[in-house]
N, C-alpha and C. Protein backbone atom coordinates (compact mmCIF):
# COMPACT_ATOMS: atom_id res chain seq x y z
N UNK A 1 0.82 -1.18 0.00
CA UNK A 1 0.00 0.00 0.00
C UNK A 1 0.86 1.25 0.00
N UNK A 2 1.89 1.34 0.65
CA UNK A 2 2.76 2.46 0.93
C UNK A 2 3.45 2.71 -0.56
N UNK A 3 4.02 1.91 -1.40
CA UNK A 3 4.28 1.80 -2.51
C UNK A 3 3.56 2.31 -3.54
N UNK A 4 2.69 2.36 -3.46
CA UNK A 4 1.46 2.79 -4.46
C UNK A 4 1.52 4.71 -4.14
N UNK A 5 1.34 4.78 -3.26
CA UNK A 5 1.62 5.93 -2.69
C UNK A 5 2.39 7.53 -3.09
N UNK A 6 2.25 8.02 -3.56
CA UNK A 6 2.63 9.39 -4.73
C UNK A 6 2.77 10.58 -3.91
N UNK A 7 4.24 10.95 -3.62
CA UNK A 7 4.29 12.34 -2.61
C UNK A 7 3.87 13.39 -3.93
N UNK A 8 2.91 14.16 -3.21
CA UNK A 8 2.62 15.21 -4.48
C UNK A 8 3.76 16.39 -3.85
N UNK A 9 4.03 16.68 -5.48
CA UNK A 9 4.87 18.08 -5.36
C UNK A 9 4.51 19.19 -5.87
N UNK A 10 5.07 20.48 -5.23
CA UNK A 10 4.73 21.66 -5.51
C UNK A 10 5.69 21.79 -7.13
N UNK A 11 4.67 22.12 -8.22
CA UNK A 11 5.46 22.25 -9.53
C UNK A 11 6.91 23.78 -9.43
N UNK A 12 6.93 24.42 -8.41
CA UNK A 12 7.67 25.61 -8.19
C UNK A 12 8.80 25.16 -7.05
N UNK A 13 8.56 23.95 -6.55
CA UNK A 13 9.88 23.59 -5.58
C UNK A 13 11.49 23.29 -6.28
N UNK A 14 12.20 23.90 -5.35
CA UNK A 14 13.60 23.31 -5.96
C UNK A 14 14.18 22.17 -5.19
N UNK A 15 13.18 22.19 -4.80
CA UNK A 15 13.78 20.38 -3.95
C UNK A 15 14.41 19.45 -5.13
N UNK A 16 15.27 18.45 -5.14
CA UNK A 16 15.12 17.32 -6.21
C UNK A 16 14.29 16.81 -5.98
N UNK A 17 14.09 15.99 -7.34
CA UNK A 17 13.60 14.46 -7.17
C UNK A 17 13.83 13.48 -6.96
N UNK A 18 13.79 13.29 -5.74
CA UNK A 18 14.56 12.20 -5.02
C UNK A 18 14.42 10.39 -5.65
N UNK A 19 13.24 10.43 -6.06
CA UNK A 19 12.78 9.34 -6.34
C UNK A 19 13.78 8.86 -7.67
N UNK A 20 13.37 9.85 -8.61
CA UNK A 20 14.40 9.63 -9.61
C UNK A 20 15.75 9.24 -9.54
N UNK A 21 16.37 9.71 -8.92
CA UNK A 21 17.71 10.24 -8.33
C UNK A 21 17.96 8.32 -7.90
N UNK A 22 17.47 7.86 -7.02
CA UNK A 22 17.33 6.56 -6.13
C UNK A 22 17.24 5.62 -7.21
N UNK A 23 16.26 5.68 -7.97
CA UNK A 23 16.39 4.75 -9.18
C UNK A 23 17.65 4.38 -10.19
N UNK A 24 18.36 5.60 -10.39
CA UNK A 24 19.18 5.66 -11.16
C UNK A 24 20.43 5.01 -10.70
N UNK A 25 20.89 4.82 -9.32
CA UNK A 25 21.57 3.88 -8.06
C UNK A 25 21.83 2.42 -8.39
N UNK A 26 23.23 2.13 -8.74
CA UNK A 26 23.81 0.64 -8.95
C UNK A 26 24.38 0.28 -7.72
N UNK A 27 24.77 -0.86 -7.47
CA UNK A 27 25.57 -1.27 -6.74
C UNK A 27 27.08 -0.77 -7.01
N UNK A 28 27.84 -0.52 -8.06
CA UNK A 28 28.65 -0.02 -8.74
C UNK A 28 28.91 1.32 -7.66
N UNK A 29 28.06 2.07 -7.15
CA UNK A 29 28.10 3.75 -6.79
C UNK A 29 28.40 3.41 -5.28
N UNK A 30 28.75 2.32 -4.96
CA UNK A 30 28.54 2.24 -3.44
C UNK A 30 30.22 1.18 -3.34
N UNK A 31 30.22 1.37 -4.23
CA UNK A 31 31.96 0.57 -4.22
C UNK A 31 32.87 1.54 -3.37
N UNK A 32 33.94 0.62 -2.11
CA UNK A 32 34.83 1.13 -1.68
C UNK A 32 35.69 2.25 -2.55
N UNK A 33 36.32 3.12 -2.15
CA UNK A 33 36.73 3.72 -2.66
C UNK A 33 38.60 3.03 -2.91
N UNK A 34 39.24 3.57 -3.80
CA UNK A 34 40.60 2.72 -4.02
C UNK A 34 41.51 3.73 -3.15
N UNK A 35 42.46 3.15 -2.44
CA UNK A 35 43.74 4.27 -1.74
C UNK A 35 44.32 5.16 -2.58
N UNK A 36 43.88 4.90 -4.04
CA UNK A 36 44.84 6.26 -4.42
C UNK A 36 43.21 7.40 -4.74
N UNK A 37 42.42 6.92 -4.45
CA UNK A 37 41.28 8.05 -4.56
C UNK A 37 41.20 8.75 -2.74
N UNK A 38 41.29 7.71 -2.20
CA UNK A 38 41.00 8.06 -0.48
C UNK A 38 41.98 9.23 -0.40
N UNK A 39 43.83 9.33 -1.15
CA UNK A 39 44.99 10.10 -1.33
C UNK A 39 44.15 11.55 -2.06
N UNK A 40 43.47 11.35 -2.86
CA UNK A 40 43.31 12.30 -3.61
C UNK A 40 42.29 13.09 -3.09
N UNK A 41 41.64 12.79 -2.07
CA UNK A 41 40.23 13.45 -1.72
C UNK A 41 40.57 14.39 -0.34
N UNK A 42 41.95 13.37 0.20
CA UNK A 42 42.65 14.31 1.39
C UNK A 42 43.27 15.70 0.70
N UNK A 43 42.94 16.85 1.12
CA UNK A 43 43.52 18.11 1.26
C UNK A 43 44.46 18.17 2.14
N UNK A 44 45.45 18.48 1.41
CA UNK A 44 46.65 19.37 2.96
C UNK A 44 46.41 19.92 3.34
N UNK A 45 46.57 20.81 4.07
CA UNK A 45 46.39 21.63 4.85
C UNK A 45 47.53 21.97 6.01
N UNK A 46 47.80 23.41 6.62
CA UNK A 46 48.83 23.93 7.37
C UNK A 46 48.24 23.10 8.36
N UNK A 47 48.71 22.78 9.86
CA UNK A 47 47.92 22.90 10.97
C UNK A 47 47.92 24.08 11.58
N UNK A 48 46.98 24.76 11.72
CA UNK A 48 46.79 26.09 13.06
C UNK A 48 46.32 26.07 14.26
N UNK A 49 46.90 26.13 15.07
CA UNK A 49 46.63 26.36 16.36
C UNK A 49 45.19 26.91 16.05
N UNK A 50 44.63 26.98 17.53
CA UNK A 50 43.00 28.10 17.84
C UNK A 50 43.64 29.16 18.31
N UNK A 51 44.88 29.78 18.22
CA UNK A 51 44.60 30.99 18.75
C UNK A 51 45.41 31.96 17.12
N UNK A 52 45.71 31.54 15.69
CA UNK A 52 46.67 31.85 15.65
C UNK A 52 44.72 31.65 14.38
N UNK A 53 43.85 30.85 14.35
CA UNK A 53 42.90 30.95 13.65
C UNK A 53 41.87 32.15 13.83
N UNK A 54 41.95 32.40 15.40
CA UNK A 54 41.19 33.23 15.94
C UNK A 54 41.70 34.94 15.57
N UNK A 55 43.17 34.76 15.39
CA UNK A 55 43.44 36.13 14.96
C UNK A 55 43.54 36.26 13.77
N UNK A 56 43.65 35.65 12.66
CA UNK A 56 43.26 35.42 11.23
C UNK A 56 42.24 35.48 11.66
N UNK A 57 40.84 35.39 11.77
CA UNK A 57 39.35 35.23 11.70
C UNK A 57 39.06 37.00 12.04
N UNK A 58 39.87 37.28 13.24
CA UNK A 58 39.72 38.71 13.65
C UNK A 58 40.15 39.66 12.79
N UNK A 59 41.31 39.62 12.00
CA UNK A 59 41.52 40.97 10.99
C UNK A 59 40.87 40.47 10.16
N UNK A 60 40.33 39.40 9.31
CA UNK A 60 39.82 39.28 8.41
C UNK A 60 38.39 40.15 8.62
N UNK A 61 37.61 40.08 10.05
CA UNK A 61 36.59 40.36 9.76
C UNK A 61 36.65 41.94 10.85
N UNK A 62 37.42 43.00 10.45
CA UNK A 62 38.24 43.72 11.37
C UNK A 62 37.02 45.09 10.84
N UNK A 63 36.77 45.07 9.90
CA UNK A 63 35.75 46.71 9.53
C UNK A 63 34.47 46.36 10.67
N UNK A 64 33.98 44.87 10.25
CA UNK A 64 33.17 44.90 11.81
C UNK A 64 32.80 45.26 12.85
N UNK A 65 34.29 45.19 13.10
CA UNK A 65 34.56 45.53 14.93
C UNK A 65 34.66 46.76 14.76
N UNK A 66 35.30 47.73 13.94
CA UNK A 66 35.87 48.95 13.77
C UNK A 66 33.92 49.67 13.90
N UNK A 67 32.53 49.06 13.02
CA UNK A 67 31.47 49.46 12.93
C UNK A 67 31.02 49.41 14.34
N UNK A 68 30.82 48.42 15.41
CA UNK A 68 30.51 48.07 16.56
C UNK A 68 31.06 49.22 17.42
N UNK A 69 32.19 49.38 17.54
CA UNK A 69 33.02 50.40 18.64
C UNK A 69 32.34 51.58 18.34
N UNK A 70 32.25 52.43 16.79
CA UNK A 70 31.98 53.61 16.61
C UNK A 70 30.76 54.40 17.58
């Protein structure tokens, strides 16, 4: 019964269509990924401390503070 069942949609939503979307789904799309893709998906990145992010975060967003004080 639930199967039969039809979510109606608003013709103006930007939701997807999920349903579609699900159908189109192999077993193929759910394959482990290989170590040289797991390599490729890692970003480097510096490490930063929290206090050294917090003052990068602060001049970046520095006209802000400069609006607040006035």
């Amino acid at each position: 019964m639930a199967e039969n069942k039809k979510i109606k949609k608003c013709p103006v939503s930007l939701q997807p269509d999920i349903e579609n979307l699900l159908q189109d789904l192999t077993p193929d799309d759910f394959a482990s990924a290989s170590s040289q893709e797991k390599e490729d998906f890692i970003q480097d990145r510096q490490s930063v401390s929290y206090w050294k992010d917090a003052w990068r975060r602060l001049k970046k967003k520095m006209w802000w503070l400069w609006l607040h004080l006035v």
